[in-house]
ModelCIF file with pLDDT and N, C-alpha, C, O atoms, coordinates in Angstrom:
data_MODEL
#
_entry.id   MODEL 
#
_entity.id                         1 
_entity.type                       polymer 
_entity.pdbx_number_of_molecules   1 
#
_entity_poly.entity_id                      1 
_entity_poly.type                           'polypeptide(L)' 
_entity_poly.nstd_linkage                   no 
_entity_poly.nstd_monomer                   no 
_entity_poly.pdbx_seq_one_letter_code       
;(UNK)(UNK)(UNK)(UNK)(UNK)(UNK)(UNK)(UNK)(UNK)(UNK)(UNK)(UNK)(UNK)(UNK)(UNK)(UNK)
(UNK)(UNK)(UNK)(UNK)(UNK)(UNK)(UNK)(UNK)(UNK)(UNK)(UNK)(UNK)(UNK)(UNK)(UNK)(UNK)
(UNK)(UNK)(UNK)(UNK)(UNK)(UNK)(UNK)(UNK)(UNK)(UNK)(UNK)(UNK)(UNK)(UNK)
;
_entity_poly.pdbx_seq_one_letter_code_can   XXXXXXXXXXXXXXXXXXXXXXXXXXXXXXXXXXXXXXXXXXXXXX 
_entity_poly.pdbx_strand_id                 A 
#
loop_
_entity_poly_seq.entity_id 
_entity_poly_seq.num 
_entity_poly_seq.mon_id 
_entity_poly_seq.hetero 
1 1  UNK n 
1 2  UNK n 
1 3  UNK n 
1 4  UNK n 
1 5  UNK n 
1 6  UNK n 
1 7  UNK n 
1 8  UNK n 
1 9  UNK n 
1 10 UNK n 
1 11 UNK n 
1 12 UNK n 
1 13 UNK n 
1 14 UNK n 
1 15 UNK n 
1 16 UNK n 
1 17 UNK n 
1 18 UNK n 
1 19 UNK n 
1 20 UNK n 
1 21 UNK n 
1 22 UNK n 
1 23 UNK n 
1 24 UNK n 
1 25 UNK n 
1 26 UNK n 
1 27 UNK n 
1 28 UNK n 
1 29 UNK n 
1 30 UNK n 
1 31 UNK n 
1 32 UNK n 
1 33 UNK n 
1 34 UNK n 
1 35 UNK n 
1 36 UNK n 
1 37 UNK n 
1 38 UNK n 
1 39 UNK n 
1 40 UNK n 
1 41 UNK n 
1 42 UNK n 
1 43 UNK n 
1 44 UNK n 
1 45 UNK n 
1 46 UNK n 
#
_struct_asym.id          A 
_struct_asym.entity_id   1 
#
loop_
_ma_qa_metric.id 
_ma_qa_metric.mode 
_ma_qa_metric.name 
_ma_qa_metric.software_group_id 
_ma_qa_metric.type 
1 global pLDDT . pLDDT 
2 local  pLDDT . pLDDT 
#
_ma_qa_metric_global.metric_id      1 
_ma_qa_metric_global.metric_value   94.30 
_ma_qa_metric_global.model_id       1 
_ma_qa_metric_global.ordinal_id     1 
#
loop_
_ma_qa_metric_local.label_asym_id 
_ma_qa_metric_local.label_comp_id 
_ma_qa_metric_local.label_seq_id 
_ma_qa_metric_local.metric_id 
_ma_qa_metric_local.metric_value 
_ma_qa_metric_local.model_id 
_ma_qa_metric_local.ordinal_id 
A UNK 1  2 98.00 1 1  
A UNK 2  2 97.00 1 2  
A UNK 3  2 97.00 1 3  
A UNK 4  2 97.00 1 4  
A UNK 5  2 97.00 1 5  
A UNK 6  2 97.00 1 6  
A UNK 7  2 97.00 1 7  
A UNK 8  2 97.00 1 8  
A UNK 9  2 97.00 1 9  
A UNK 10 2 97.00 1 10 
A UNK 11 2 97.00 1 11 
A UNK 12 2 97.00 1 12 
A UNK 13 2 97.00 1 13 
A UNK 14 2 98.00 1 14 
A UNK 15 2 98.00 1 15 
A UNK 16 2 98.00 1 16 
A UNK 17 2 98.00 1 17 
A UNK 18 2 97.00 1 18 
A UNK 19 2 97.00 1 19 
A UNK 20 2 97.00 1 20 
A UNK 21 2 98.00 1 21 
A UNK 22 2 98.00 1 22 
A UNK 23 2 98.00 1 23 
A UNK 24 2 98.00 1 24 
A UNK 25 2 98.00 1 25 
A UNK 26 2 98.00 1 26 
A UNK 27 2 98.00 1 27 
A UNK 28 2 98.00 1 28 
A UNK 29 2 98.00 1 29 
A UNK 30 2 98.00 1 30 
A UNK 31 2 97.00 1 31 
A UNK 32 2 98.00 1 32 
A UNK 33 2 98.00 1 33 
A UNK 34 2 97.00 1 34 
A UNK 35 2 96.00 1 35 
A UNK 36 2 96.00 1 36 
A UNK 37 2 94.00 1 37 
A UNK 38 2 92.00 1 38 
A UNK 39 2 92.00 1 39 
A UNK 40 2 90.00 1 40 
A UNK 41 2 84.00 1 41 
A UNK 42 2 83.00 1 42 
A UNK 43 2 81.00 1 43 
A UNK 44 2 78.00 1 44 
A UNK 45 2 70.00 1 45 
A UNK 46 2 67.00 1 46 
#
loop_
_atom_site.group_PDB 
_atom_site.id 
_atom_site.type_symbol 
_atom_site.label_atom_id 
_atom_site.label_alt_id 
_atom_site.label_comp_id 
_atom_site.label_asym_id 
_atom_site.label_entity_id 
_atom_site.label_seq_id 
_atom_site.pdbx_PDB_ins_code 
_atom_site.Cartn_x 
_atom_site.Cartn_y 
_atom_site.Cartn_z 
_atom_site.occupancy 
_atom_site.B_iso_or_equiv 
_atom_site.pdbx_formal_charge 
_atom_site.auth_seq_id 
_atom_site.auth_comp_id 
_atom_site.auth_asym_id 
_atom_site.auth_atom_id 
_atom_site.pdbx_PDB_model_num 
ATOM 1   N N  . UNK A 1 1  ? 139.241 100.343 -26.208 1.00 98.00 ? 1  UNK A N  1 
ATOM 2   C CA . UNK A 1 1  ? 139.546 101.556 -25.443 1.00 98.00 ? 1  UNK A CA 1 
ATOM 3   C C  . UNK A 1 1  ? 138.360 101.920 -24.551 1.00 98.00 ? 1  UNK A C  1 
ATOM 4   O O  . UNK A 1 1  ? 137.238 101.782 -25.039 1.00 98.00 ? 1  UNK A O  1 
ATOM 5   N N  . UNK A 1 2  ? 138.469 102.327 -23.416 1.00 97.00 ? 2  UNK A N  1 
ATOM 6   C CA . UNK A 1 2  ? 137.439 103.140 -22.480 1.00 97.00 ? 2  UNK A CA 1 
ATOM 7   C C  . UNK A 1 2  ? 137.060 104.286 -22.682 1.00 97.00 ? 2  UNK A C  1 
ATOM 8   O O  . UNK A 1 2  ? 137.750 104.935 -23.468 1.00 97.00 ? 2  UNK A O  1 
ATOM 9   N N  . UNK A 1 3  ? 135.748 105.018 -22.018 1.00 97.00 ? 3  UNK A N  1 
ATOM 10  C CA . UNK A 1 3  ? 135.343 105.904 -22.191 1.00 97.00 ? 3  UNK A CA 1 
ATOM 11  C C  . UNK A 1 3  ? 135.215 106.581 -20.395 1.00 97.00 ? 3  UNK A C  1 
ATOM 12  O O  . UNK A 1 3  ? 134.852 105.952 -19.401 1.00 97.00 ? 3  UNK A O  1 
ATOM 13  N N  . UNK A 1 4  ? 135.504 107.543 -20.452 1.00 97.00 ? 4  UNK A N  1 
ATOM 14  C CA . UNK A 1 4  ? 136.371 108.381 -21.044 1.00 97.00 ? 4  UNK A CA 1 
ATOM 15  C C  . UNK A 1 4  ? 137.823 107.790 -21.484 1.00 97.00 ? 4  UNK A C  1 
ATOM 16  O O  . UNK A 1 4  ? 138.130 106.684 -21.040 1.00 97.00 ? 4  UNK A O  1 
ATOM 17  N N  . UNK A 1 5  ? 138.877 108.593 -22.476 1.00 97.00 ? 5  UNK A N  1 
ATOM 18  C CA . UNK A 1 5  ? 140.214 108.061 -22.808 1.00 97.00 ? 5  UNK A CA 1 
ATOM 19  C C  . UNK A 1 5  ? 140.721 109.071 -22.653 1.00 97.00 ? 5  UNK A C  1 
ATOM 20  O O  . UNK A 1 5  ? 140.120 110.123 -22.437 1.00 97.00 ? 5  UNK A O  1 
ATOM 21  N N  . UNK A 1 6  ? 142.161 108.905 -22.750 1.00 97.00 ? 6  UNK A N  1 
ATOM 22  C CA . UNK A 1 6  ? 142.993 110.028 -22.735 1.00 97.00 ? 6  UNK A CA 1 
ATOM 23  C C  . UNK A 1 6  ? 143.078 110.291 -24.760 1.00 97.00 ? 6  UNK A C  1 
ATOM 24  O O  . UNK A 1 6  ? 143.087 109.426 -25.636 1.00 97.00 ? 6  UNK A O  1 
ATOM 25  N N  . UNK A 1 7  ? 143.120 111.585 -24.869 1.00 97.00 ? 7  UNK A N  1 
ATOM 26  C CA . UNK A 1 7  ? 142.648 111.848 -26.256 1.00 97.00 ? 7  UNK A CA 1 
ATOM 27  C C  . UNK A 1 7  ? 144.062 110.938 -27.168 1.00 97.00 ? 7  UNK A C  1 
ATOM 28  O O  . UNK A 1 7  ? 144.976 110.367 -26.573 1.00 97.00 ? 7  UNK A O  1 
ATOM 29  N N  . UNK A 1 8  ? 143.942 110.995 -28.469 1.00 97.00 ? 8  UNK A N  1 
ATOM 30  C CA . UNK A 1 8  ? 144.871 110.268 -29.013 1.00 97.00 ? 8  UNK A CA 1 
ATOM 31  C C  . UNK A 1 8  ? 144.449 110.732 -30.706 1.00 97.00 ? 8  UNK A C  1 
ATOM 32  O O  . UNK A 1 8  ? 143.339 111.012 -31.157 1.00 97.00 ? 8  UNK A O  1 
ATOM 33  N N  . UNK A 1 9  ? 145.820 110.686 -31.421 1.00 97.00 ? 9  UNK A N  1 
ATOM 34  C CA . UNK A 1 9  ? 145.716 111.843 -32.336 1.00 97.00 ? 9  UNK A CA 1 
ATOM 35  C C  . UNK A 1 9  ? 146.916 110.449 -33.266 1.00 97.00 ? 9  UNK A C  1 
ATOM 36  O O  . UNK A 1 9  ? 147.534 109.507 -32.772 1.00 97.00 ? 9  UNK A O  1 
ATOM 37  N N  . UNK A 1 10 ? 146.835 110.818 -34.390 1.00 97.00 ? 10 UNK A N  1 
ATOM 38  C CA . UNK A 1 10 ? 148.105 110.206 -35.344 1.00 97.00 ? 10 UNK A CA 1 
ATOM 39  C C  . UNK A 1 10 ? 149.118 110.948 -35.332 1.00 97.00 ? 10 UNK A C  1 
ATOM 40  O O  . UNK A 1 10 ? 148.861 112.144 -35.195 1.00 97.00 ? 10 UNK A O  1 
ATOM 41  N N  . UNK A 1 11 ? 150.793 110.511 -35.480 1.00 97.00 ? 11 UNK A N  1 
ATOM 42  C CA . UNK A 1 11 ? 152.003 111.264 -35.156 1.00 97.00 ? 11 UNK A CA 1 
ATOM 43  C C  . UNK A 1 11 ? 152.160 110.006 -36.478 1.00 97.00 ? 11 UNK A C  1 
ATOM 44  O O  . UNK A 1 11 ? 152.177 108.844 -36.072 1.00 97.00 ? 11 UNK A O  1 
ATOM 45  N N  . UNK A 1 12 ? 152.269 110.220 -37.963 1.00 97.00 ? 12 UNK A N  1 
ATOM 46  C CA . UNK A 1 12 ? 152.833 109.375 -38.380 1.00 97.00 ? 12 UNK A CA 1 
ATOM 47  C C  . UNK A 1 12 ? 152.084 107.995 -38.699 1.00 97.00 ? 12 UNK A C  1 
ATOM 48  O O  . UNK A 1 12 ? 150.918 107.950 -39.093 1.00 97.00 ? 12 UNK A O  1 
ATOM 49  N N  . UNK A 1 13 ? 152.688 107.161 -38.536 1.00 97.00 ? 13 UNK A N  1 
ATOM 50  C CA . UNK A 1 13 ? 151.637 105.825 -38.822 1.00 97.00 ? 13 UNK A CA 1 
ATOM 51  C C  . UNK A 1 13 ? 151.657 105.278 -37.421 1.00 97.00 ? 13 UNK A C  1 
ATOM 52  O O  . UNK A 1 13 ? 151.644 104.068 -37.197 1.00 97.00 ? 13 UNK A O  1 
ATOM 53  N N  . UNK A 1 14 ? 151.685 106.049 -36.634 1.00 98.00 ? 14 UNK A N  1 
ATOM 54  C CA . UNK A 1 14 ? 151.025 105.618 -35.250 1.00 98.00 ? 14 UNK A CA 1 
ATOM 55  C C  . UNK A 1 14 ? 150.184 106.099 -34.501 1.00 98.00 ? 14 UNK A C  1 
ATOM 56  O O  . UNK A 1 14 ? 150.262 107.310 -34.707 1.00 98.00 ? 14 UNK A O  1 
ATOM 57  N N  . UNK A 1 15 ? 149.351 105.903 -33.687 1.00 98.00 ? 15 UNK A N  1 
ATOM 58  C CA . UNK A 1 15 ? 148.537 106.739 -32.783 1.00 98.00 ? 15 UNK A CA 1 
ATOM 59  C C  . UNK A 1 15 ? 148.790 106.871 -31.796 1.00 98.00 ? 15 UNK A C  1 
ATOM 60  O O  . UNK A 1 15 ? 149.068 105.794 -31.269 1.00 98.00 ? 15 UNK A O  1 
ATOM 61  N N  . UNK A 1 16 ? 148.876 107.864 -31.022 1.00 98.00 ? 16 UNK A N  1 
ATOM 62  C CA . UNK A 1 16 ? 149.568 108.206 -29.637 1.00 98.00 ? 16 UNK A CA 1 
ATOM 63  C C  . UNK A 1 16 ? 148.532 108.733 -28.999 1.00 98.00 ? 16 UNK A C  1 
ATOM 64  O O  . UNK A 1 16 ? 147.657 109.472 -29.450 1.00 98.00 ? 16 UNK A O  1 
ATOM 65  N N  . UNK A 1 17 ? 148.737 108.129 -27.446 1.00 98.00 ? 17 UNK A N  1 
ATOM 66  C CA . UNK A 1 17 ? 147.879 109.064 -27.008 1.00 98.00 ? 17 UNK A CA 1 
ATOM 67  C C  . UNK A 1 17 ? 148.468 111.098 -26.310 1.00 98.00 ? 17 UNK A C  1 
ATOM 68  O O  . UNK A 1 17 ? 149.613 111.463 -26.579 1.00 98.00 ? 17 UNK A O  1 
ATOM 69  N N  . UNK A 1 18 ? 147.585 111.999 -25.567 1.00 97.00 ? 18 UNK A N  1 
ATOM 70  C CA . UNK A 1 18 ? 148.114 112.719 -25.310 1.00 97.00 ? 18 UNK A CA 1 
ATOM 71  C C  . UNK A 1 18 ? 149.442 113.094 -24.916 1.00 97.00 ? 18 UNK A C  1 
ATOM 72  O O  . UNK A 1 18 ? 150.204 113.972 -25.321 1.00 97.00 ? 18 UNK A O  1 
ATOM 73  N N  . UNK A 1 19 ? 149.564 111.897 -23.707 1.00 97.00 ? 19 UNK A N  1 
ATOM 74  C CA . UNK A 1 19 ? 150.559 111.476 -22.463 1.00 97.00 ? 19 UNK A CA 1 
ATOM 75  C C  . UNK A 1 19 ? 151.520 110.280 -23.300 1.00 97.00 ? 19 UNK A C  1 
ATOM 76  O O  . UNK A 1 19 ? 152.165 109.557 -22.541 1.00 97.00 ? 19 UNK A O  1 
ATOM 77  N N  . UNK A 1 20 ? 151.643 110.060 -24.491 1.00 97.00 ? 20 UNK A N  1 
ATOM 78  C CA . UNK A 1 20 ? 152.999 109.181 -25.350 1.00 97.00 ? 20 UNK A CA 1 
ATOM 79  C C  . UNK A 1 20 ? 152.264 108.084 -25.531 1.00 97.00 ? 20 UNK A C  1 
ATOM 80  O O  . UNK A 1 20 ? 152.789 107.539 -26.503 1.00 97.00 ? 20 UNK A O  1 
ATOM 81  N N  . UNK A 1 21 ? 151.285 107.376 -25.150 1.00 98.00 ? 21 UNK A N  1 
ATOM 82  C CA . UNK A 1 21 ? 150.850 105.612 -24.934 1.00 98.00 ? 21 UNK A CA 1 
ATOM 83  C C  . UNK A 1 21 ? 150.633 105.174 -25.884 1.00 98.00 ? 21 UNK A C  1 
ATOM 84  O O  . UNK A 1 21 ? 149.459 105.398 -26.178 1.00 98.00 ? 21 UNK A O  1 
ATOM 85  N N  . UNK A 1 22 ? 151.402 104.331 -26.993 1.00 98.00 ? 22 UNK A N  1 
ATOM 86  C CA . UNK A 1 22 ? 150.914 104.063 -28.178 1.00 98.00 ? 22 UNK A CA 1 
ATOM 87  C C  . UNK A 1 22 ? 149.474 103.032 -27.909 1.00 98.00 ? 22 UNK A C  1 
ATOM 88  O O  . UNK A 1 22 ? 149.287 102.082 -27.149 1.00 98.00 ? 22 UNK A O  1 
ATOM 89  N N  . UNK A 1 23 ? 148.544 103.766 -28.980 1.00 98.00 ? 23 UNK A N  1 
ATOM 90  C CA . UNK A 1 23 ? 147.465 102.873 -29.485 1.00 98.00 ? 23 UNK A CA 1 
ATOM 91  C C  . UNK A 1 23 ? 147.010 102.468 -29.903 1.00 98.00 ? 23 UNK A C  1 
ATOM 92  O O  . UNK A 1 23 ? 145.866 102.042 -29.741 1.00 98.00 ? 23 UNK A O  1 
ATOM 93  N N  . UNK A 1 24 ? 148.168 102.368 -31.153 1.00 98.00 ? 24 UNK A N  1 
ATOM 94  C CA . UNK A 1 24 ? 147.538 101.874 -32.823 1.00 98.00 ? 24 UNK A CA 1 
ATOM 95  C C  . UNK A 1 24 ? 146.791 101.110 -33.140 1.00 98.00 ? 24 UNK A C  1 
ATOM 96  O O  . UNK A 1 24 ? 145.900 101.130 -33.989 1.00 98.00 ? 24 UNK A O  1 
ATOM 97  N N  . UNK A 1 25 ? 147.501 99.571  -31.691 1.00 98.00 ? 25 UNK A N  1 
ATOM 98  C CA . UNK A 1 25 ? 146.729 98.371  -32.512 1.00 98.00 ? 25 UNK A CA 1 
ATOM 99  C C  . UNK A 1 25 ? 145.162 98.633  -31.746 1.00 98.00 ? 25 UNK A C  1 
ATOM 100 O O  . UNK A 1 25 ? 144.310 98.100  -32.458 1.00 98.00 ? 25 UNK A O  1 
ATOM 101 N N  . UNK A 1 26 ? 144.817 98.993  -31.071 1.00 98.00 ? 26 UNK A N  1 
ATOM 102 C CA . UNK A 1 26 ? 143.427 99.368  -30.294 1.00 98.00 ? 26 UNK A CA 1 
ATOM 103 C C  . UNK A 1 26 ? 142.623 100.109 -31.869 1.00 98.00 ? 26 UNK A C  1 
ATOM 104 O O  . UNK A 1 26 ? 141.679 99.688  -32.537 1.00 98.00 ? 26 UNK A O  1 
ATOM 105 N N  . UNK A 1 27 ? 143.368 101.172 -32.009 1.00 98.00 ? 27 UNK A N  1 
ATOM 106 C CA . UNK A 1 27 ? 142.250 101.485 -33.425 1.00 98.00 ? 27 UNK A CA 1 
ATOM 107 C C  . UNK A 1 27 ? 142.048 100.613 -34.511 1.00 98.00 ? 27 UNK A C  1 
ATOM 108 O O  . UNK A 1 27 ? 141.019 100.586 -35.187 1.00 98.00 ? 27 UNK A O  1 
ATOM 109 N N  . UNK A 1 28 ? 143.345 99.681  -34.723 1.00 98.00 ? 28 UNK A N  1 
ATOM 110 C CA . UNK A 1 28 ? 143.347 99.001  -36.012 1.00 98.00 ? 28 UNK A CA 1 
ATOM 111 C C  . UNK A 1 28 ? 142.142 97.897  -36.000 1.00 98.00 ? 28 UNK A C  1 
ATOM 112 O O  . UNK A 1 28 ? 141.313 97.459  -36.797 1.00 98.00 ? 28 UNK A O  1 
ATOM 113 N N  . UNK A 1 29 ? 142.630 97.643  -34.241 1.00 98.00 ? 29 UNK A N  1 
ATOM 114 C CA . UNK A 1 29 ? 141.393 96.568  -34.391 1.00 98.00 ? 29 UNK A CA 1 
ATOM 115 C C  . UNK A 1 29 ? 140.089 96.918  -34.293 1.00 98.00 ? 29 UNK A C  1 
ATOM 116 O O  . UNK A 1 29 ? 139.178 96.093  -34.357 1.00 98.00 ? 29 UNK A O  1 
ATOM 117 N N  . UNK A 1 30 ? 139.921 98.174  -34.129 1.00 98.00 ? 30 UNK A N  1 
ATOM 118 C CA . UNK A 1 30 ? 138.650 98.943  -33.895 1.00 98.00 ? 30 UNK A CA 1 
ATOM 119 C C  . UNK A 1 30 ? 137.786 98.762  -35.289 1.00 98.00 ? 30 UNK A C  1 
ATOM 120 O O  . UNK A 1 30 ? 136.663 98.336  -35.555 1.00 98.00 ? 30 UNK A O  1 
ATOM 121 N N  . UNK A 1 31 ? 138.971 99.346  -36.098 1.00 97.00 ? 31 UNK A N  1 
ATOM 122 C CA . UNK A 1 31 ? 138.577 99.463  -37.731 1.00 97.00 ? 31 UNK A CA 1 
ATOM 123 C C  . UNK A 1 31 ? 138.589 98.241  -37.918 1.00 97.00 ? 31 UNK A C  1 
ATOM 124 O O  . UNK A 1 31 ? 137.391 98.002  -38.070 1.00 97.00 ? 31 UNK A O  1 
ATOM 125 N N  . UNK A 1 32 ? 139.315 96.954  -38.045 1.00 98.00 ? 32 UNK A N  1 
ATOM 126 C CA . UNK A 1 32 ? 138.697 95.804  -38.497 1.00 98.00 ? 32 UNK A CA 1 
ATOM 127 C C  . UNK A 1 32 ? 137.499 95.458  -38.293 1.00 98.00 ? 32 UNK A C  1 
ATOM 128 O O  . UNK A 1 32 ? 136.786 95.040  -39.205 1.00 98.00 ? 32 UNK A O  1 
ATOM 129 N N  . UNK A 1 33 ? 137.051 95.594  -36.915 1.00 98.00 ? 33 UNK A N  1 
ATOM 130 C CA . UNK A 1 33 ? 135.630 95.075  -36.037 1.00 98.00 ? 33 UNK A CA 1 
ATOM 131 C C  . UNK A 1 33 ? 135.128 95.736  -37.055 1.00 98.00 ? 33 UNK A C  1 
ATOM 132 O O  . UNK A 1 33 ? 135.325 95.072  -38.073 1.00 98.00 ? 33 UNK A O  1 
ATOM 133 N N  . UNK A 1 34 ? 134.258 97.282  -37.415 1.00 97.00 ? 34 UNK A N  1 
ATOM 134 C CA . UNK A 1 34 ? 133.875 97.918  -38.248 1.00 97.00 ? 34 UNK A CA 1 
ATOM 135 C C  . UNK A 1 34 ? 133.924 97.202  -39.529 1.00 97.00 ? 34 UNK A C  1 
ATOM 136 O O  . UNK A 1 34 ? 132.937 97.090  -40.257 1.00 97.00 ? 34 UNK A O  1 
ATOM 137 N N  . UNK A 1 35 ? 134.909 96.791  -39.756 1.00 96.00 ? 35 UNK A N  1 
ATOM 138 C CA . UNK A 1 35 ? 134.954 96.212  -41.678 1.00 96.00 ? 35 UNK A CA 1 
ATOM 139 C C  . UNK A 1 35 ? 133.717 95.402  -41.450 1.00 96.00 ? 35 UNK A C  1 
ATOM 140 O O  . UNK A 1 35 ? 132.626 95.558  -41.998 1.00 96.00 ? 35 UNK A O  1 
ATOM 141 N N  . UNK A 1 36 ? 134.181 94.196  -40.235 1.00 96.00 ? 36 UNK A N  1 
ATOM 142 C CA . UNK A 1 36 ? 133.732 92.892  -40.086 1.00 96.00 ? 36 UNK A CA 1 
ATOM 143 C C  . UNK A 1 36 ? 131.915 93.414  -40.250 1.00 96.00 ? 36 UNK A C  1 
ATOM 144 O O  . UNK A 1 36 ? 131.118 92.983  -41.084 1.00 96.00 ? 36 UNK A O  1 
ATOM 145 N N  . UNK A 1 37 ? 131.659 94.428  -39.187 1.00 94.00 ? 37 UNK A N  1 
ATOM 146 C CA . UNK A 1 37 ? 130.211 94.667  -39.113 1.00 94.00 ? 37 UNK A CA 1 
ATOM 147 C C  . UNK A 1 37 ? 129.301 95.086  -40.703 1.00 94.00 ? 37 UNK A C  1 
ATOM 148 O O  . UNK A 1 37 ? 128.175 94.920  -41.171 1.00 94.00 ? 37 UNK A O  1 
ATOM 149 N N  . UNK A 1 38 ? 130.731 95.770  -41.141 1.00 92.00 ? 38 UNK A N  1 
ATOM 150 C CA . UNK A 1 38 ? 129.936 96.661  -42.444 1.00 92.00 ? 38 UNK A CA 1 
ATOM 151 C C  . UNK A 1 38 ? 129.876 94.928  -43.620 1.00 92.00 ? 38 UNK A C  1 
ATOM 152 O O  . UNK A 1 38 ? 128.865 94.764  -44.302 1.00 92.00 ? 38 UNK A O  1 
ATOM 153 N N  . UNK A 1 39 ? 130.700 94.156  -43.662 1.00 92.00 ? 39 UNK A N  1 
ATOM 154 C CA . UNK A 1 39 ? 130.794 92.994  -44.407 1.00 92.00 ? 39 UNK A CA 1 
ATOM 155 C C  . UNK A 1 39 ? 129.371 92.107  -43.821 1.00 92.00 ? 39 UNK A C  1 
ATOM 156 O O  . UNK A 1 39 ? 128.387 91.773  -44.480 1.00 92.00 ? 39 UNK A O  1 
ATOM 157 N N  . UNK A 1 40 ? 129.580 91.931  -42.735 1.00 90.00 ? 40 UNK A N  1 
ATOM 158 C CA . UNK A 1 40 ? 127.839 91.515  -42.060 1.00 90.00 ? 40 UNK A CA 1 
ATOM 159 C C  . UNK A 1 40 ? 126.810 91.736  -42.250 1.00 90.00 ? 40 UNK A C  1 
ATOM 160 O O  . UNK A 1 40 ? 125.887 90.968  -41.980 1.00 90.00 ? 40 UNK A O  1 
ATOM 161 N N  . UNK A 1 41 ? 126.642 93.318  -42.985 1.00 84.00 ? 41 UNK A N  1 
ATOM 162 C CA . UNK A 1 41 ? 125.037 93.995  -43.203 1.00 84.00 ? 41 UNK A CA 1 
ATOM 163 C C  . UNK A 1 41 ? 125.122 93.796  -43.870 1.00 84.00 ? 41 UNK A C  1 
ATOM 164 O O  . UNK A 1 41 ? 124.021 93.414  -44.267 1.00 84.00 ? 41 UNK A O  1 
ATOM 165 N N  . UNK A 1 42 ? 126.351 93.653  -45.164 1.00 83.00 ? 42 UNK A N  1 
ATOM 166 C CA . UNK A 1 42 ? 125.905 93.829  -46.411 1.00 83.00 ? 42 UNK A CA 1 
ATOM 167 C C  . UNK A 1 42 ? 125.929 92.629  -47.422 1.00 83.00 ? 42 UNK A C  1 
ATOM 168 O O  . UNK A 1 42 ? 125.710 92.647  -48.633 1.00 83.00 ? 42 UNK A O  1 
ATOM 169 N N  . UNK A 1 43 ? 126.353 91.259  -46.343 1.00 81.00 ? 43 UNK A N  1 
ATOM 170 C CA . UNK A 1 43 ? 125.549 90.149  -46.909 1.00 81.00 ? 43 UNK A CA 1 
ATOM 171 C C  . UNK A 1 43 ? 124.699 89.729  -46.430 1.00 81.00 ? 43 UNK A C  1 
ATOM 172 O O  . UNK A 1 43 ? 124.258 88.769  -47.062 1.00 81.00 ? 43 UNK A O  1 
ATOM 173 N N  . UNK A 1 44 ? 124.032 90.015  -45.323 1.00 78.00 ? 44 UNK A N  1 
ATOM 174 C CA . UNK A 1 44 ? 122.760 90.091  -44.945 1.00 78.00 ? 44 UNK A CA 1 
ATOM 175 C C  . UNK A 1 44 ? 121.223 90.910  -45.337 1.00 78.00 ? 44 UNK A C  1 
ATOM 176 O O  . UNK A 1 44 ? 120.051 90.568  -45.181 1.00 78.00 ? 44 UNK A O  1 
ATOM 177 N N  . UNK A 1 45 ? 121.789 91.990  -45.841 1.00 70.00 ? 45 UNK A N  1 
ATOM 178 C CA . UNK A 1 45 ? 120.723 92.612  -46.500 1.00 70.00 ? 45 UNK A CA 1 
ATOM 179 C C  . UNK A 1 45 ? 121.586 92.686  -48.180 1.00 70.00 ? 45 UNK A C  1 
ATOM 180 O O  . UNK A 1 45 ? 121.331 93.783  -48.676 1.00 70.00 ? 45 UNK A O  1 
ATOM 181 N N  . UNK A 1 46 ? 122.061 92.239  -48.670 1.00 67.00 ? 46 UNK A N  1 
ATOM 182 C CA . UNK A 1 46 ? 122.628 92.312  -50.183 1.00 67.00 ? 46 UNK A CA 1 
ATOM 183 C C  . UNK A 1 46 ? 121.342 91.554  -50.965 1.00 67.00 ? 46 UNK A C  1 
ATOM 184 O O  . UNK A 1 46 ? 121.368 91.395  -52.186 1.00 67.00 ? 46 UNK A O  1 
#
């Protein structure tokens, strides 16, 4: 996603933005990347 975005909120098990644009898979993969990073530090410094 870009910065600035149009805001985007959960309706359910989806994320929408203000204006209807679904964006779920943009966060989901957001949060995977995140897992991936937090799994990275912590066999790197484990």
């Amino acid at each position: 996603l870009a910065t600035p975005r149009t805001p985007a909120e959960r309706v359910g098990e989806r994320v929408l933005t203000k204006d209807g644009r679904d964006v779920t898979e943009a966060y989901a993969q957001g949060a995977r990347a995140v897992c991936a990073l937090a799994k990275l530090y912590s066999a790197a410094y484990a």
